[in-house]
Structure formats: C-alpha cells, structure tokens
C-alpha atoms as a PDB file:
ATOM      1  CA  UNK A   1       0.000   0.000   0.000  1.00  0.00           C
ATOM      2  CA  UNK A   2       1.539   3.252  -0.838  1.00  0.00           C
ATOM      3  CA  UNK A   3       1.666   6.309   1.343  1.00  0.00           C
ATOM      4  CA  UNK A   4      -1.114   8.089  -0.895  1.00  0.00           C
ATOM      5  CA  UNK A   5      -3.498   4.808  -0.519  1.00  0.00           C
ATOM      6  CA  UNK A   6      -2.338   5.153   3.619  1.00  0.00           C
ATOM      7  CA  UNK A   7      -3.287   8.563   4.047  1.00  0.00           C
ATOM      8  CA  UNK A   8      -7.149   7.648   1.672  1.00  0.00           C
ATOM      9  CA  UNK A   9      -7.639   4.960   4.252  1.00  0.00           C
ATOM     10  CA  UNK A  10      -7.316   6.876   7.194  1.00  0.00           C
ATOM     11  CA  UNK A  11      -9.385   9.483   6.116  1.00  0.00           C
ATOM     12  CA  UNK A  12     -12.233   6.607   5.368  1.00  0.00           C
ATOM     13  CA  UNK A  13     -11.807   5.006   8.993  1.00  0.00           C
ATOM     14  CA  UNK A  14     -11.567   8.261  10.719  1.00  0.00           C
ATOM     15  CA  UNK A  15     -14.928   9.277   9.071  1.00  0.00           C
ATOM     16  CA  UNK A  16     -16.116   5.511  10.185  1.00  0.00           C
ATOM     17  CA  UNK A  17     -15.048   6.169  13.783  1.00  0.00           C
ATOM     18  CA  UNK A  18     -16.426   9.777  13.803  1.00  0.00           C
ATOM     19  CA  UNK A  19     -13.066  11.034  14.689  1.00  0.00           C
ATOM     20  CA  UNK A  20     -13.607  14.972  14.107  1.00  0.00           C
ATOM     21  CA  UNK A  21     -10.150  16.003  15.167  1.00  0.00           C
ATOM     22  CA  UNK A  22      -8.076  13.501  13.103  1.00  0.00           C
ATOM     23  CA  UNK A  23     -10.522  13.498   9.692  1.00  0.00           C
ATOM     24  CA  UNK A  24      -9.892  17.212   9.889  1.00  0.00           C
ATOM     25  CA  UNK A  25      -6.317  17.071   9.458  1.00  0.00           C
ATOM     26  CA  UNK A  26      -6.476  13.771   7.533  1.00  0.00           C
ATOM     27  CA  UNK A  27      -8.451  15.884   5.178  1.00  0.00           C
ATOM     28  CA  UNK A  28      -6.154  18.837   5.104  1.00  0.00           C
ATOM     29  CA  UNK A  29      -3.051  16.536   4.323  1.00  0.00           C
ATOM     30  CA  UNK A  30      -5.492  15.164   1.442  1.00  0.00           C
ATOM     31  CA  UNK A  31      -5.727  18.457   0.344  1.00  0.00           C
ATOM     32  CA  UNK A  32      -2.211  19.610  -0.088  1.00  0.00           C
ATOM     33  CA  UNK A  33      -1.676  16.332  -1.742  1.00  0.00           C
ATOM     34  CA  UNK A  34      -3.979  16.792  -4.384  1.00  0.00           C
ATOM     35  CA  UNK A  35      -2.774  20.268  -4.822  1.00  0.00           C
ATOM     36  CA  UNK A  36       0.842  18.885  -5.731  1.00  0.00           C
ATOM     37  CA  UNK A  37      -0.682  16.344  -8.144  1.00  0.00           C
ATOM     38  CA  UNK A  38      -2.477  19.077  -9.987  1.00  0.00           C
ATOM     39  CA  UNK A  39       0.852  20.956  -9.495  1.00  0.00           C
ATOM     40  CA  UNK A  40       2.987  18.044 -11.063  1.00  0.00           C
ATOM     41  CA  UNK A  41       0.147  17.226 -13.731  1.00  0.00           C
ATOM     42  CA  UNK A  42       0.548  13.643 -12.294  1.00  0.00           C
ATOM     43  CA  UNK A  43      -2.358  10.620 -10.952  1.00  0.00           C
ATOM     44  CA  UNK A  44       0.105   8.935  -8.258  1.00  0.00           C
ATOM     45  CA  UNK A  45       2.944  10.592  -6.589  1.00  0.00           C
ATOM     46  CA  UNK A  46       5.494   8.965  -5.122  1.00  0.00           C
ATOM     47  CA  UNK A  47       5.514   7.818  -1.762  1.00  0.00           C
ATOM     48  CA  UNK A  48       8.839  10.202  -1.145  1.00  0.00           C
ATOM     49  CA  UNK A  49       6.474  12.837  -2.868  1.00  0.00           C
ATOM     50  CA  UNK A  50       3.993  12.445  -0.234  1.00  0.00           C
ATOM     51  CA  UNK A  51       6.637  12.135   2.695  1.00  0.00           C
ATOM     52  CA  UNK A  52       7.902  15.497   1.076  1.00  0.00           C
ATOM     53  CA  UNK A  53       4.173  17.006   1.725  1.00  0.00           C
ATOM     54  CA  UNK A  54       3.389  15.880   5.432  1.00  0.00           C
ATOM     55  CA  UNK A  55       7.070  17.404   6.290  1.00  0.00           C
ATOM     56  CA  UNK A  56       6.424  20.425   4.788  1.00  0.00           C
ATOM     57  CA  UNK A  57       2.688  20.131   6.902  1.00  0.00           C
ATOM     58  CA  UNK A  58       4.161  18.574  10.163  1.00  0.00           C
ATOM     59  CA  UNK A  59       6.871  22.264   9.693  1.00  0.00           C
ATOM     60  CA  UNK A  60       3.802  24.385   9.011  1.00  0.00           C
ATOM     61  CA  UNK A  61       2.073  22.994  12.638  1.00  0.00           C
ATOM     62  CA  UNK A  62       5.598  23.502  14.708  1.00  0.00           C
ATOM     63  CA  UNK A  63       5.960  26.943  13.418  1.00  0.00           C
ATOM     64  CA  UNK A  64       2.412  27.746  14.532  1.00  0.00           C
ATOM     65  CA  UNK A  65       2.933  25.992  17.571  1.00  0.00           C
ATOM     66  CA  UNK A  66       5.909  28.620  18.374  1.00  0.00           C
ATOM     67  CA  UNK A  67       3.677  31.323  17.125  1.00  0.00           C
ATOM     68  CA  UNK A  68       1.025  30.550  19.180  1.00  0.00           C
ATOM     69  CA  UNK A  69       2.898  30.116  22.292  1.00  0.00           C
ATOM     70  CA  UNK A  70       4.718  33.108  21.657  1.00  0.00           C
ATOM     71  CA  UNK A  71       1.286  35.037  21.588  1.00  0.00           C
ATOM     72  CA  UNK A  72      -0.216  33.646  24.646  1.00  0.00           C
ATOM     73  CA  UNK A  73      -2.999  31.508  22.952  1.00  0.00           C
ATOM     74  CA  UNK A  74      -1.987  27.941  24.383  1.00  0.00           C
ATOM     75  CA  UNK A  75      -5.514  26.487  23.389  1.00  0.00           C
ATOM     76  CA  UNK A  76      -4.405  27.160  19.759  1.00  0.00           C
ATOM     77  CA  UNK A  77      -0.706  25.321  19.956  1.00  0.00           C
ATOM     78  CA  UNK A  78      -2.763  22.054  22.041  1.00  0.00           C
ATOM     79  CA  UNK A  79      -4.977  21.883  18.710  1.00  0.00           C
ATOM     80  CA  UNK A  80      -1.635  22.450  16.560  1.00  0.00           C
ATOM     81  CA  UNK A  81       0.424  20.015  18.556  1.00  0.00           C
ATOM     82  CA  UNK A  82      -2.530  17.449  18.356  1.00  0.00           C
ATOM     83  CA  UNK A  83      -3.221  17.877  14.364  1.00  0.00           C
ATOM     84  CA  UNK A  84       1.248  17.444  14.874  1.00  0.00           C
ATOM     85  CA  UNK A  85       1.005  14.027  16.359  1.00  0.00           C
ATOM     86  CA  UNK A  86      -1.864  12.925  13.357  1.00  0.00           C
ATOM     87  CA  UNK A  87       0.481  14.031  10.534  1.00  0.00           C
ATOM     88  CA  UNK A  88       3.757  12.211  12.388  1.00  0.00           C
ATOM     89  CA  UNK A  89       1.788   9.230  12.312  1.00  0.00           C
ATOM     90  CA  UNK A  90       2.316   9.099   8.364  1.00  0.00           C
ATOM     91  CA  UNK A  91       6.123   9.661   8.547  1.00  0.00           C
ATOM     92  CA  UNK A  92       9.001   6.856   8.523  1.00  0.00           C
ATOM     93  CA  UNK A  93      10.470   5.591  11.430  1.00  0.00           C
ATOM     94  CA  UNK A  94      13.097   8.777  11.722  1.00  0.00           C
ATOM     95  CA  UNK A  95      17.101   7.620  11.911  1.00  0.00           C
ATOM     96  CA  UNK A  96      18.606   7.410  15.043  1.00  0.00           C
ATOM     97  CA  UNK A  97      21.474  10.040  16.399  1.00  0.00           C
ATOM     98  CA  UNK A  98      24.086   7.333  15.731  1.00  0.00           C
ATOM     99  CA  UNK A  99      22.314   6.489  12.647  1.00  0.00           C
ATOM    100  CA  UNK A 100      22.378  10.064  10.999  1.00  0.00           C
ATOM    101  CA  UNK A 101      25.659  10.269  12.520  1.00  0.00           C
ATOM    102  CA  UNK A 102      27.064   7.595  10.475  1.00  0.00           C
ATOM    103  CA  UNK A 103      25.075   8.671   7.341  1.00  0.00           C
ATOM    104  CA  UNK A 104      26.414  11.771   7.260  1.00  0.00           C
ATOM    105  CA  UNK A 105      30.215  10.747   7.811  1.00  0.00           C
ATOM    106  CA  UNK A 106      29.874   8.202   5.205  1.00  0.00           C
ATOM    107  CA  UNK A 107      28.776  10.997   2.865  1.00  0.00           C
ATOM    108  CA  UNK A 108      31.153  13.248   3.776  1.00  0.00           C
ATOM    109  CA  UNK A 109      33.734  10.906   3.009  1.00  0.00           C
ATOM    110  CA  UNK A 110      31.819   9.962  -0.143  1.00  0.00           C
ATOM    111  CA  UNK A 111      31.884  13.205  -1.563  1.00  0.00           C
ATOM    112  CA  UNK A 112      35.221  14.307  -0.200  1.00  0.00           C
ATOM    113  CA  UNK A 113      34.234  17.223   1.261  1.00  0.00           C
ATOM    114  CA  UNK A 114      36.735  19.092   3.504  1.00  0.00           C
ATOM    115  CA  UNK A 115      35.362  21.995   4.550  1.00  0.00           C
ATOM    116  CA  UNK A 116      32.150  24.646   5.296  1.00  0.00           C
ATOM    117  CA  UNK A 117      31.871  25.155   1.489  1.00  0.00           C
ATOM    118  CA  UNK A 118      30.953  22.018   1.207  1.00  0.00           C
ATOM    119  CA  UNK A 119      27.892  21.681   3.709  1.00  0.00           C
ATOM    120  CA  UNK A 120      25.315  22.492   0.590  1.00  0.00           C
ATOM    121  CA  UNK A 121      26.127  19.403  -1.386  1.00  0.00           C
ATOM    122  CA  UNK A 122      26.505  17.049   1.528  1.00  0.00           C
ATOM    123  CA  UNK A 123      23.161  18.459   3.377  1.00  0.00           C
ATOM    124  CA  UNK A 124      21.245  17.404   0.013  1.00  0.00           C
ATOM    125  CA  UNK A 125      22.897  14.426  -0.187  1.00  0.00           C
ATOM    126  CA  UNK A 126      22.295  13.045   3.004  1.00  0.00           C
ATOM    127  CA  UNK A 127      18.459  14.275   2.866  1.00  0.00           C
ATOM    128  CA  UNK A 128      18.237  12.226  -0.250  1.00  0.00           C
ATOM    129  CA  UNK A 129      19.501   9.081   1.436  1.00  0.00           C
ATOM    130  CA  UNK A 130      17.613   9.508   4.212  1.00  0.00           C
ATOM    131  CA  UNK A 131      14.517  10.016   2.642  1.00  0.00           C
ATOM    132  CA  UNK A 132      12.488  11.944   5.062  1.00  0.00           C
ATOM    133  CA  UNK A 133      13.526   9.740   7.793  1.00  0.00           C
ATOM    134  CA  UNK A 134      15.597  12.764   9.480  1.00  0.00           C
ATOM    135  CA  UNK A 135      14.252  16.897   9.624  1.00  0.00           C
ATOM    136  CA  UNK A 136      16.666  19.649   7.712  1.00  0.00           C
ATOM    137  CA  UNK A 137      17.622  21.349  10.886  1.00  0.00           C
ATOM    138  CA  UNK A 138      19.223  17.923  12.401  1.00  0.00           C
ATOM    139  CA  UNK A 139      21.121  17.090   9.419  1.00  0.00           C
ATOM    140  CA  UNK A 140      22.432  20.732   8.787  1.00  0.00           C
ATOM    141  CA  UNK A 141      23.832  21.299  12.365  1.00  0.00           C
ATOM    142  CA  UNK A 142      25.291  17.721  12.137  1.00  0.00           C
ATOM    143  CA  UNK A 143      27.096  18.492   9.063  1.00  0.00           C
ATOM    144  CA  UNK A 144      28.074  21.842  10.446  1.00  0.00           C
ATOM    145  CA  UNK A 145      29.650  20.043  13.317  1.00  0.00           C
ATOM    146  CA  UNK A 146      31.168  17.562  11.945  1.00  0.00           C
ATOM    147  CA  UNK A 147      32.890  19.365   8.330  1.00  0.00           C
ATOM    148  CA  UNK A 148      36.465  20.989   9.374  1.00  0.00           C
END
C-alpha cells in the first residue's frame, strides 16, 4: 500500500469512527496532496512525494505551535500540537542520532568534502539518502559540526 493509498484509508476510517479532530487534518493533508498532483500534472505521486508534503505540513504545525505560544494563545498550539502528532503518524520511522551520525560521515567521506563550502552538497545528499527519515535542521547542524 503506498503512502497516498495510507493517508485515503485513514481518512475513510476516521470518518467511520467519527473522529472529528483527526478526519480534519487527515483531510487537510489530502488536500495539499492533491494540490501537488495538480501541481505536477501527475495521478500517483510517489511515496517520497507524499513524505515530502506531510514534512512540509508537520513544519507548518511547529511553526504555529511557536507562534502561538509566543502570543499567549496555548488552546491554539494544544490543537496544533494534536493535528502534529496525526500528521507524524504518516512519517518513517526517523534515523537514530548514531544512525544520521554515520550517514552523514559516510557521505562526507563519499563526496570528499573538507570543509564549510561544502555543507550544501553534503546536506542534500544526506536528505536524499535519508529520505524523510531525518528533519533539515538535524542534518544541517550535524554536518556543520562535523565538516572541518
């Protein structure tokens, strides 16, 4: 079953179980998907597509989170952190710290880089191979810690 097919499914049992909460954001995640098919002209994406989409969802929720704490409205960051925990529910299992660690040494040896000029290429690299398994920030300050 592909990601796509996942996230359909749970949209279908949380109408079943009358789960207002979690068909809400199920249905919001359905939304932005179909708005990158019709973006990308395609029928199926990808499941790293679709990883691609509840990231960029799952960044949009912590950022309002932050917001909304920031502001004094902590009813609004509960809803945001609980629509968070829904979307995480459709990610990978992330990498471990030793894990990413290792990924990103291997890379750096892969690619030879040698210094901070080099961060770019290995950053995209190692978000490729990790395919959506570890977050941007992570692998950036790991890479920025561990290039000379």
């Amino acid at each position: 079953m592909t990601l796509q097919e996942r996230v359909q499914q749970e949209l279908k049992s949380a109408m079943l179980a009358k789960d207002a909460e979690r068909l809400g954001t199920v249905r919001l995640l359905k939304s932005a998907i179909g708005y990158f098919q019709i973006e990308k002209k395609v029928e199926q994406l990808t499941d790293a597509d679709v990883i691609g989409i509840v990231q960029k969802e799952i960044k949009k929720r912590r950022d309002a989170i932050e917001q909304f704490t920031a502001g004094g409205r902590p009813e609004l960051a509960e809803k945001e952190s609980r629509e968070l925990a829904v979307l995480t529910t459709f990610l990978p299992q992330p990498l471990s710290a030793q894990e990413l660690e290792q990924l990103v040494r291997a890379t750096i040896q892969e690619l030879g880089a040698t210094g901070k000029k080099d961060m770019g290429p290995v950053i995209k690299a190692v978000q490729a191979k990790a395919a959506g398994r570890a977050d941007g920030k992570s692998v950036s300050g790991l890479v920025g810690r561990l290039l000379p």
